[in-house]
PDB file of N, CA and C in Angstrom:
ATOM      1  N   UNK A   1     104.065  75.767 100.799  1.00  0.00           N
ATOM      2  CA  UNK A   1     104.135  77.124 101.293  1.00  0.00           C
ATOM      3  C   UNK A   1     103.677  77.131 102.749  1.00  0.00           C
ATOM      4  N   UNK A   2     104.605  77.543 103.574  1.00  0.00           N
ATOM      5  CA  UNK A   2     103.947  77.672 105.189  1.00  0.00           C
ATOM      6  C   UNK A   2     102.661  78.690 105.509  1.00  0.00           C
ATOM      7  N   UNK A   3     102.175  78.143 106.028  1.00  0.00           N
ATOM      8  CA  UNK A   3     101.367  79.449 106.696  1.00  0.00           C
ATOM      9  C   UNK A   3     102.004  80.224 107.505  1.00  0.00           C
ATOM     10  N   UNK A   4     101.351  81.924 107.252  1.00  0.00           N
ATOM     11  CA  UNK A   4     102.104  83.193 108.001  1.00  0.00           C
ATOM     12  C   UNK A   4     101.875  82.708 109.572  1.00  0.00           C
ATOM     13  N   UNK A   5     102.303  83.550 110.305  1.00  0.00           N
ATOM     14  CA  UNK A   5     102.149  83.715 111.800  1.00  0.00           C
ATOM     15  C   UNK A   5     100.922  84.207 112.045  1.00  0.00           C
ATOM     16  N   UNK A   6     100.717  85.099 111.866  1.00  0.00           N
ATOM     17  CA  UNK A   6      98.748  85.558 111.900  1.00  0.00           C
ATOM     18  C   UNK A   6      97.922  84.812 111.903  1.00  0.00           C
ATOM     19  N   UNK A   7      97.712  83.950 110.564  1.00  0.00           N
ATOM     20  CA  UNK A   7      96.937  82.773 110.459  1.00  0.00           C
ATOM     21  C   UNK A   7      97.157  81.889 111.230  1.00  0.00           C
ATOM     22  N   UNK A   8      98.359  81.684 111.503  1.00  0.00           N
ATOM     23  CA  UNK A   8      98.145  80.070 112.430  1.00  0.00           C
ATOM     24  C   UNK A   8      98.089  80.601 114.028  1.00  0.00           C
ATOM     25  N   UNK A   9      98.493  81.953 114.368  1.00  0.00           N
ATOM     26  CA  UNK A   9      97.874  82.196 115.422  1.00  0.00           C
ATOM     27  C   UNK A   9      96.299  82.960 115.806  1.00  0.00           C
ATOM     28  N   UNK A  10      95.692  82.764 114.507  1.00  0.00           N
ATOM     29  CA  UNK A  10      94.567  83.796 114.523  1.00  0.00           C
ATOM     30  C   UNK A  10      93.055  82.677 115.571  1.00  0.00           C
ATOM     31  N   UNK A  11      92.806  83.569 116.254  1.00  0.00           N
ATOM     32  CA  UNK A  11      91.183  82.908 117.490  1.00  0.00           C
ATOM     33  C   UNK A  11      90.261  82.518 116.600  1.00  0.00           C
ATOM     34  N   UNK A  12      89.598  82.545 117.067  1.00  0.00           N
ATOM     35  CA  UNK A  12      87.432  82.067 116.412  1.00  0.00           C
ATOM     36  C   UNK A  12      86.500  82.486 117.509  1.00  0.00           C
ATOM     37  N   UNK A  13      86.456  84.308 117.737  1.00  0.00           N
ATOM     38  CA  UNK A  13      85.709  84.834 118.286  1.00  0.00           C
ATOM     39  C   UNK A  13      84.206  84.600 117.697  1.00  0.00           C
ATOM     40  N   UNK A  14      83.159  84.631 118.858  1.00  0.00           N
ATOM     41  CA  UNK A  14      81.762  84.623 117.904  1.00  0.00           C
ATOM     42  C   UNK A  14      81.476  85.525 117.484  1.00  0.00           C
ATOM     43  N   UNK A  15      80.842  85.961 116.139  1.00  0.00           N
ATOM     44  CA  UNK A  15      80.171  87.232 115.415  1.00  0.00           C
ATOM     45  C   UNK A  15      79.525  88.250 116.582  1.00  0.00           C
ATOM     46  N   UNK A  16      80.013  89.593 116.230  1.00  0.00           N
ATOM     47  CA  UNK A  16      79.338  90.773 117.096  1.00  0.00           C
ATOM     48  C   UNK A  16      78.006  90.967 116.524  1.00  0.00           C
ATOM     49  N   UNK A  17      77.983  90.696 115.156  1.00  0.00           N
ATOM     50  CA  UNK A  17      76.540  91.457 114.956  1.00  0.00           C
ATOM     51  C   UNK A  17      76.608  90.023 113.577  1.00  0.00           C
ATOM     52  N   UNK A  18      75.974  88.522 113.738  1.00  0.00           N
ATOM     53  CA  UNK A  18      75.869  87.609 112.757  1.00  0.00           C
ATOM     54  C   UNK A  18      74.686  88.037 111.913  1.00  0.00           C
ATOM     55  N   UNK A  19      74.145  89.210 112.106  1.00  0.00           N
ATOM     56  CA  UNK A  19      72.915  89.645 111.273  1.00  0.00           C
ATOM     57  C   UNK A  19      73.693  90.667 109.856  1.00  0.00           C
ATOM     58  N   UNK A  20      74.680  90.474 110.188  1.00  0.00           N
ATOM     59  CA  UNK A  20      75.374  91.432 108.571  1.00  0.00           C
ATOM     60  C   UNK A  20      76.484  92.088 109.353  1.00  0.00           C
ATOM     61  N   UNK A  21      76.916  93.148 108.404  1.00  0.00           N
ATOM     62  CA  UNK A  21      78.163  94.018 108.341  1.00  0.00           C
ATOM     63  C   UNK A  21      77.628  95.020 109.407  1.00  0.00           C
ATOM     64  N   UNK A  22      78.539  94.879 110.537  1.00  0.00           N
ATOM     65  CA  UNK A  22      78.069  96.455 111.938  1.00  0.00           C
ATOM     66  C   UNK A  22      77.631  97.177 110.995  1.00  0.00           C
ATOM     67  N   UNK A  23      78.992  98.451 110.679  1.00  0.00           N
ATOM     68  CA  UNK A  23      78.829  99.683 110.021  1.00  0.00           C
ATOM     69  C   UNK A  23      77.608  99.600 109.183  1.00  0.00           C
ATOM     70  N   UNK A  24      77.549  99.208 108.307  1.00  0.00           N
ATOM     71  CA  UNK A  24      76.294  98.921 106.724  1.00  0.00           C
ATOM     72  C   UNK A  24      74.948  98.758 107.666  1.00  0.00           C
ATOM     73  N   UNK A  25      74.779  98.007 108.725  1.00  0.00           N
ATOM     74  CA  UNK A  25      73.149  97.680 109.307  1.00  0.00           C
ATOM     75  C   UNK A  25      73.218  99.174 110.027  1.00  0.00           C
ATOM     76  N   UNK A  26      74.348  99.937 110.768  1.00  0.00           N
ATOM     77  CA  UNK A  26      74.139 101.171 111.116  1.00  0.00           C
ATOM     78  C   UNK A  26      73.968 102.496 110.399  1.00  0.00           C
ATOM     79  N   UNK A  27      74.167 101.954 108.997  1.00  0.00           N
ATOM     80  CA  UNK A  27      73.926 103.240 108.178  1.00  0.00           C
ATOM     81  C   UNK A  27      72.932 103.151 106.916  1.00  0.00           C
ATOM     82  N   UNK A  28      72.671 101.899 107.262  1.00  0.00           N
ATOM     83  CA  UNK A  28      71.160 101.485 106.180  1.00  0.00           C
ATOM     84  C   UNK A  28      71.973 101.074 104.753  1.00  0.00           C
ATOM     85  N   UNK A  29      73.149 100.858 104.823  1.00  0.00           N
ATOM     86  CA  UNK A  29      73.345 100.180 103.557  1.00  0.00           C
ATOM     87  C   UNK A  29      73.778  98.843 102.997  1.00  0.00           C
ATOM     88  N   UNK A  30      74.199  98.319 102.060  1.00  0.00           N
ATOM     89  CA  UNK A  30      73.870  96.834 101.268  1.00  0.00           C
ATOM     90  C   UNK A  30      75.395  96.684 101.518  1.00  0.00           C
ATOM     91  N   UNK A  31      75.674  94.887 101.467  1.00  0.00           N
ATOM     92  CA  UNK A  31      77.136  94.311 101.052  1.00  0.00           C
ATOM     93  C   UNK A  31      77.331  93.611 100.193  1.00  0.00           C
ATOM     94  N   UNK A  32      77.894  92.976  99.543  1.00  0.00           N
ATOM     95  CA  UNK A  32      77.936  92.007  98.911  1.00  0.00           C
ATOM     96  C   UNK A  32      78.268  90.364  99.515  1.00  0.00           C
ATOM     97  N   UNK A  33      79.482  90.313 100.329  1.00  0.00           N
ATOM     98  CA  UNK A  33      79.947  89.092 100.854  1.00  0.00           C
ATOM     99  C   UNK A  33      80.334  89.754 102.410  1.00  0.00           C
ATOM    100  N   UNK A  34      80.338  89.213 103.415  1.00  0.00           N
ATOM    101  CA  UNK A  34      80.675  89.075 105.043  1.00  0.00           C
ATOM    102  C   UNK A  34      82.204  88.769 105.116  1.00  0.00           C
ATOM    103  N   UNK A  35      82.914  89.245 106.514  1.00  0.00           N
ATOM    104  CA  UNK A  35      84.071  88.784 106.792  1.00  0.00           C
ATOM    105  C   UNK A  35      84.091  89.040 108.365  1.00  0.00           C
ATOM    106  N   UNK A  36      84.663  87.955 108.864  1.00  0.00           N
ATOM    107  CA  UNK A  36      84.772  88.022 110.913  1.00  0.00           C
ATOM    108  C   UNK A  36      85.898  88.422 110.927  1.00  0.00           C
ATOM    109  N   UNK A  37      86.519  89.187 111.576  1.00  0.00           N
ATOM    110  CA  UNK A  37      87.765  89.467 112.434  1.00  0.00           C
ATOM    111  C   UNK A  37      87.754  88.238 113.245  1.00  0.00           C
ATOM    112  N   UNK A  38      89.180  87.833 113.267  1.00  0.00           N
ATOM    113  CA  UNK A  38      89.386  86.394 114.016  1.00  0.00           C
ATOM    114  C   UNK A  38      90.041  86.993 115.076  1.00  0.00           C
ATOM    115  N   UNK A  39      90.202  88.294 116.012  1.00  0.00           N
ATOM    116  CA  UNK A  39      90.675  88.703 116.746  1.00  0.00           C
ATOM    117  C   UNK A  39      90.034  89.115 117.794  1.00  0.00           C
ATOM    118  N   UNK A  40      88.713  90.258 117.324  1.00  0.00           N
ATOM    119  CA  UNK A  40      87.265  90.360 117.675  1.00  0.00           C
ATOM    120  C   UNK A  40      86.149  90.081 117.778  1.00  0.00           C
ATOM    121  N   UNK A  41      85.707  89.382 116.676  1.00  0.00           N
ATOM    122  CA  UNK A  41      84.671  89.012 116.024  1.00  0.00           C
ATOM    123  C   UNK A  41      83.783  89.943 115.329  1.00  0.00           C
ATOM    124  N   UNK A  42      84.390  91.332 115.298  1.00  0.00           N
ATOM    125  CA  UNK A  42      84.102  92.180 114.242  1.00  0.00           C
ATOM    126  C   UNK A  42      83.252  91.705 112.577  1.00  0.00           C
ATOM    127  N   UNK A  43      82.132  92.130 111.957  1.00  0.00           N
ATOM    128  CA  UNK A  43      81.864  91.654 110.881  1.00  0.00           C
ATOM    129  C   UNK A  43      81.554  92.612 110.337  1.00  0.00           C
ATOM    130  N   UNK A  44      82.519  92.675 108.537  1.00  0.00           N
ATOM    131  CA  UNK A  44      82.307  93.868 108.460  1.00  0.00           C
ATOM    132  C   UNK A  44      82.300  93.407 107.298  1.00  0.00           C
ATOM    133  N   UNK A  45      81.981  93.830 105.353  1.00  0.00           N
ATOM    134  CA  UNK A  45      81.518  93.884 104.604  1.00  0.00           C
ATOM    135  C   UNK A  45      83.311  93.632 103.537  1.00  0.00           C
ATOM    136  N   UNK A  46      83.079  92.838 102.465  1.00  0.00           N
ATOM    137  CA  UNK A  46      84.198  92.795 101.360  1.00  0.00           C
ATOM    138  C   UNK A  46      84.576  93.912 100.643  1.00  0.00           C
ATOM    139  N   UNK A  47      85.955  93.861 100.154  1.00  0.00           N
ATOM    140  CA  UNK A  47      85.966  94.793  99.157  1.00  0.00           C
ATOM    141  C   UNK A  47      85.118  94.945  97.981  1.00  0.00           C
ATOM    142  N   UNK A  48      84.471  94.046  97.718  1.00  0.00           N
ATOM    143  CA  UNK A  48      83.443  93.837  96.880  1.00  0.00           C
ATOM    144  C   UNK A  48      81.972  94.632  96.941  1.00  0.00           C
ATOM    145  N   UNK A  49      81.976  95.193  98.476  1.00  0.00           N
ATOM    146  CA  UNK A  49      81.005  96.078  98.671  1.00  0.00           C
ATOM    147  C   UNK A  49      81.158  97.389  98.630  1.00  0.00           C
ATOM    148  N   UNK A  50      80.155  98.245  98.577  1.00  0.00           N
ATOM    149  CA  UNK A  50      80.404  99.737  98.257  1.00  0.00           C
ATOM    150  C   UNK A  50      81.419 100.142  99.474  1.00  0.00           C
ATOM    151  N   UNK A  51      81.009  99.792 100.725  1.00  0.00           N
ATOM    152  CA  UNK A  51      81.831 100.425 101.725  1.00  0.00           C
ATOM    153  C   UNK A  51      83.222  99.789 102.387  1.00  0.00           C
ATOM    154  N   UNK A  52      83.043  98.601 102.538  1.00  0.00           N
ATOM    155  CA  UNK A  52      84.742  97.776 102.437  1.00  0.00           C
ATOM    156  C   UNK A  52      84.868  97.528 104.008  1.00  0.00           C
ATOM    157  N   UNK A  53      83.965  97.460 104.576  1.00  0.00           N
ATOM    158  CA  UNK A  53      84.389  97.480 106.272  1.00  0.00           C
ATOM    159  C   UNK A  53      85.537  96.221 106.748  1.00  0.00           C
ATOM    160  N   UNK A  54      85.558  95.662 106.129  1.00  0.00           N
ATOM    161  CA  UNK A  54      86.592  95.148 106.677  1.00  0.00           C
ATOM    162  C   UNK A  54      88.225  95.210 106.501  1.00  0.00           C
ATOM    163  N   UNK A  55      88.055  95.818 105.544  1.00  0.00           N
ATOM    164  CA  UNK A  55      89.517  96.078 105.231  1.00  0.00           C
ATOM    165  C   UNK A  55      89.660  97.760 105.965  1.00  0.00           C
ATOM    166  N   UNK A  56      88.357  98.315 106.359  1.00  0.00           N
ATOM    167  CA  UNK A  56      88.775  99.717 106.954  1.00  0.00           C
ATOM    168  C   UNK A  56      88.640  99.181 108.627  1.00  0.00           C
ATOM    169  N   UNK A  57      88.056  97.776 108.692  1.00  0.00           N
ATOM    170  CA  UNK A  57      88.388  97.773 110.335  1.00  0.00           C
ATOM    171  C   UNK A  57      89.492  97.141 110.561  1.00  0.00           C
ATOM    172  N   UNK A  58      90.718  96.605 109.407  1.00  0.00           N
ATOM    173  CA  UNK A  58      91.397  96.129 110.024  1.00  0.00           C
ATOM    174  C   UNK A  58      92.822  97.391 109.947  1.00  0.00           C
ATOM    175  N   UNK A  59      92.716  98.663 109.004  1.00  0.00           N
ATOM    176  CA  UNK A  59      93.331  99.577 108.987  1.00  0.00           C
ATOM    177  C   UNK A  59      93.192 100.358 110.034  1.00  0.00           C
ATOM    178  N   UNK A  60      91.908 100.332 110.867  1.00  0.00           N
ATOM    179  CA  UNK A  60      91.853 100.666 112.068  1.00  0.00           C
ATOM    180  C   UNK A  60      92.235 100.418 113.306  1.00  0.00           C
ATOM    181  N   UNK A  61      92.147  98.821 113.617  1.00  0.00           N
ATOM    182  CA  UNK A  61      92.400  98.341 114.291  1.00  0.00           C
ATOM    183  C   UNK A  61      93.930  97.539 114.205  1.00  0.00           C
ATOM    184  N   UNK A  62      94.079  96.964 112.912  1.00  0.00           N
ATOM    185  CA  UNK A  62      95.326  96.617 113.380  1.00  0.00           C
ATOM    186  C   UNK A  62      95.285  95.211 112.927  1.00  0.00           C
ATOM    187  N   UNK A  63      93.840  94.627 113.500  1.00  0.00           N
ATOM    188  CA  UNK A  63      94.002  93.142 113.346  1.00  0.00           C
ATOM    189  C   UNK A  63      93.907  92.203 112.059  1.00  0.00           C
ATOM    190  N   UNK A  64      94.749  91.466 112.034  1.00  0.00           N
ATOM    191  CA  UNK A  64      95.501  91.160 110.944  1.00  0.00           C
ATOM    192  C   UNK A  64      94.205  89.990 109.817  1.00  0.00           C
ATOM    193  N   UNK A  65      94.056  89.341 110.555  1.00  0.00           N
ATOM    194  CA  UNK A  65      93.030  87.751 109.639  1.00  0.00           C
ATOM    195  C   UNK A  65      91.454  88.194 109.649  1.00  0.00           C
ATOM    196  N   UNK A  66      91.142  88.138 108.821  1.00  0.00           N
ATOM    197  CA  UNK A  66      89.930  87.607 108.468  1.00  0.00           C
ATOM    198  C   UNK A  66      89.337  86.388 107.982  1.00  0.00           C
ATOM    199  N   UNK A  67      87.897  85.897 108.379  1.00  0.00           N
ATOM    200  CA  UNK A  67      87.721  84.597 107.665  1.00  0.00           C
ATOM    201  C   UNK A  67      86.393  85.159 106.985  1.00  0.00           C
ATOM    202  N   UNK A  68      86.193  84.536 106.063  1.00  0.00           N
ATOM    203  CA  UNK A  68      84.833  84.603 105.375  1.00  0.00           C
ATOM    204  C   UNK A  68      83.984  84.310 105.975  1.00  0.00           C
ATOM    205  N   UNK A  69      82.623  85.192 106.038  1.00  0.00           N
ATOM    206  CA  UNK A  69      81.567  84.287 106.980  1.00  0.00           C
ATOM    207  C   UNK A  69      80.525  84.267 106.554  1.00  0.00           C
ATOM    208  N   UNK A  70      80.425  83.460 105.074  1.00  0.00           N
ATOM    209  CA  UNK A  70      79.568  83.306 104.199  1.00  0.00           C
ATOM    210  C   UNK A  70      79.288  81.572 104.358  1.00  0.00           C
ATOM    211  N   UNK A  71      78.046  81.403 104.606  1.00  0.00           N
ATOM    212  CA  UNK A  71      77.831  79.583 104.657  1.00  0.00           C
ATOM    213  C   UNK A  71      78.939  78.888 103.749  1.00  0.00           C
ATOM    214  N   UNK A  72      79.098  77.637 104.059  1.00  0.00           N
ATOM    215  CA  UNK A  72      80.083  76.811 103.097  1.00  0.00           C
ATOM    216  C   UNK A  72      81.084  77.437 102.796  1.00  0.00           C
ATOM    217  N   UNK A  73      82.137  78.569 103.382  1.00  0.00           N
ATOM    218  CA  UNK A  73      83.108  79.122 103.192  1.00  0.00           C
ATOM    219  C   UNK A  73      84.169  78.849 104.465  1.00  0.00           C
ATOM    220  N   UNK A  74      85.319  78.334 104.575  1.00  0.00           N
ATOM    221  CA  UNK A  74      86.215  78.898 105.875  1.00  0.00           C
ATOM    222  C   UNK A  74      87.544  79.328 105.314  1.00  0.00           C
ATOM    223  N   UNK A  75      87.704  79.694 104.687  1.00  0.00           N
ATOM    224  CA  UNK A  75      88.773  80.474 104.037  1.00  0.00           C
ATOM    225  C   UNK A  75      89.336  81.612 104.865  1.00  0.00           C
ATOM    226  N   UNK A  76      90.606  81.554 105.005  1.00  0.00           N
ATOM    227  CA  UNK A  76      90.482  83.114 105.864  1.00  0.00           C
ATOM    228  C   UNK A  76      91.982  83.869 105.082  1.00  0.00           C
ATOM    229  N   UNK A  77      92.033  84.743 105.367  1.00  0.00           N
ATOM    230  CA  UNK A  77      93.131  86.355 104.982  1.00  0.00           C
ATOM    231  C   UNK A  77      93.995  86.858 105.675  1.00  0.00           C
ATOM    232  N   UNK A  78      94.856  87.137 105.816  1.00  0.00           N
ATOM    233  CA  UNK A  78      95.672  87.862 106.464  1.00  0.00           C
ATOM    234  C   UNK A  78      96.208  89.362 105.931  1.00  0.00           C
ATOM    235  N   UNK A  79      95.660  90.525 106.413  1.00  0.00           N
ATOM    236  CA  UNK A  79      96.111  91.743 105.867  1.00  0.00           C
ATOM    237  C   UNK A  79      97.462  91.825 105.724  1.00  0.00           C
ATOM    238  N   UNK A  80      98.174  91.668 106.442  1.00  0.00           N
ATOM    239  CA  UNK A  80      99.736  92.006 106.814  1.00  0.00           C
ATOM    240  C   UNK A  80     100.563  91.285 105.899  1.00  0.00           C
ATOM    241  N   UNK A  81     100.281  90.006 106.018  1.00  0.00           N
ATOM    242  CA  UNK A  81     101.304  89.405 104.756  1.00  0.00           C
ATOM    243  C   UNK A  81     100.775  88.696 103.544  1.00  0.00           C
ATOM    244  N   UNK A  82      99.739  89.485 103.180  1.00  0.00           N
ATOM    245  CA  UNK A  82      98.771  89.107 101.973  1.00  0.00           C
ATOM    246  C   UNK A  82      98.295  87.863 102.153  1.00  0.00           C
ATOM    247  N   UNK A  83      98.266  86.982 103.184  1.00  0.00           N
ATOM    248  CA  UNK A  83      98.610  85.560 102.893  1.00  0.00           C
ATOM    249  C   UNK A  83      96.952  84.734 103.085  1.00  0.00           C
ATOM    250  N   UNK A  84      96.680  83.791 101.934  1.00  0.00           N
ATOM    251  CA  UNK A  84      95.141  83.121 102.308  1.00  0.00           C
ATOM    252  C   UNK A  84      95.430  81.582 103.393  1.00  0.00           C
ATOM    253  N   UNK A  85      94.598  81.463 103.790  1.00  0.00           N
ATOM    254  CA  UNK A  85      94.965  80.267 105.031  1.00  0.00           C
ATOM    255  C   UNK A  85      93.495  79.331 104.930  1.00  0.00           C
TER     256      UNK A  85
END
């Protein structure tokens, strides 16, 4: 299976905020698992968490990959064409 276009063109910006999820440390609440925007370096919280920041920053923004940014993880996502990389 090829990899999408997103993924194989997606950066490795450094973390904006490597201390947790922006939104969640700005509103005092919990995540479950981390995710970087590979576009920004946006870090924003899993669907797995109450608030989902990353799937609402990439409905915001646009930008397509995420990677996990949980130790021992490099897995990454692509919103646009469902695709894991």
């Amino acid at each position: 299976m090829a990899i999408c276009e997103h993924l194989s063109q997606a950066d490795d910006p450094d973390a904006k905020t490597p201390e947790g999820c922006e939104e969640c440390l700005a509103i005092g609440s919990r995540w479950v698992h981390l995710r970087r925007c590979l576009e920004c370096g946006h870090i924003g919280c899993c669907d797995s968490s109450p608030n989902k920041h990353a799937t609402k920053h990439f409905q915001s923004s646009g930008h397509p990959v995420m990677q996990s940014f949980e130790p021992g993880e490099d897995w990454r996502w692509c919103f646009v064409d469902s695709r894991m990389g």
